[in-house]
Protein backbone atom coordinates (compact mmCIF):
# COMPACT_ATOMS: atom_id res chain seq x y z
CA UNK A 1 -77.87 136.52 277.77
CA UNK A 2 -77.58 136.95 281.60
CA UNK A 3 -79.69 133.94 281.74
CA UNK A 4 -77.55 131.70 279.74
CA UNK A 5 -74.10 132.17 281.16
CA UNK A 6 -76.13 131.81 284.97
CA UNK A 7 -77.44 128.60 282.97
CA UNK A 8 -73.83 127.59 282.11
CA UNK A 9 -72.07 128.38 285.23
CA UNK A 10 -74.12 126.12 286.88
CA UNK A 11 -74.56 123.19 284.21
CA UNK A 12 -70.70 123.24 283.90
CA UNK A 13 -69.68 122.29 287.41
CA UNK A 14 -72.13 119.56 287.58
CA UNK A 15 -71.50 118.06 284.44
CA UNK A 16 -67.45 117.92 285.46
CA UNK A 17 -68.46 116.52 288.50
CA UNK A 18 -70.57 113.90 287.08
CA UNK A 19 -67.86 112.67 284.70
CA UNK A 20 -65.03 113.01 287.42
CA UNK A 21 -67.17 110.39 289.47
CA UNK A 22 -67.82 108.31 286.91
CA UNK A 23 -64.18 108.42 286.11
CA UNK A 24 -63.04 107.90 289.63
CA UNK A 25 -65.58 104.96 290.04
CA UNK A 26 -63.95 102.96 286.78
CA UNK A 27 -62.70 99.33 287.85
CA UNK A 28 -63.76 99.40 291.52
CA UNK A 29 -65.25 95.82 292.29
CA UNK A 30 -68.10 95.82 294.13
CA UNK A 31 -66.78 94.92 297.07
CA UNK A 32 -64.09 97.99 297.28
CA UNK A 33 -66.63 99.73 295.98
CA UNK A 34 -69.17 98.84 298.93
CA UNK A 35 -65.74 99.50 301.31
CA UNK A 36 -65.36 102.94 300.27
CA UNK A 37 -68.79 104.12 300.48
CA UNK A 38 -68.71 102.75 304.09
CA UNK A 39 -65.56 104.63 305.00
CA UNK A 40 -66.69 107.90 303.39
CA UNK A 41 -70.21 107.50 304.84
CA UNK A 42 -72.32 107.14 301.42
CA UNK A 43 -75.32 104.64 301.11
């Protein structure tokens, strides 16, 4: 049981954060998008 709600407690988070990207990311063009990952420092 332990196991599960570890399990969960990490899954949870990452799967929010996954869709709050993808979210975040809807209608950038390319070239914003290429603008912001410059300014924030992602490749």
């Amino acid at each position: 049981m332990t196991s599960q709600l570890t399990g969960w407690c990490v899954a949870l988070p990452l799967m929010l954060l996954a869709i709050a990207t993808q979210a975040a990311a809807h209608n950038v063009t390319e070239g914003d998008a290429g603008y912001i990952q410059e300014i924030w420092g992602f490749t």
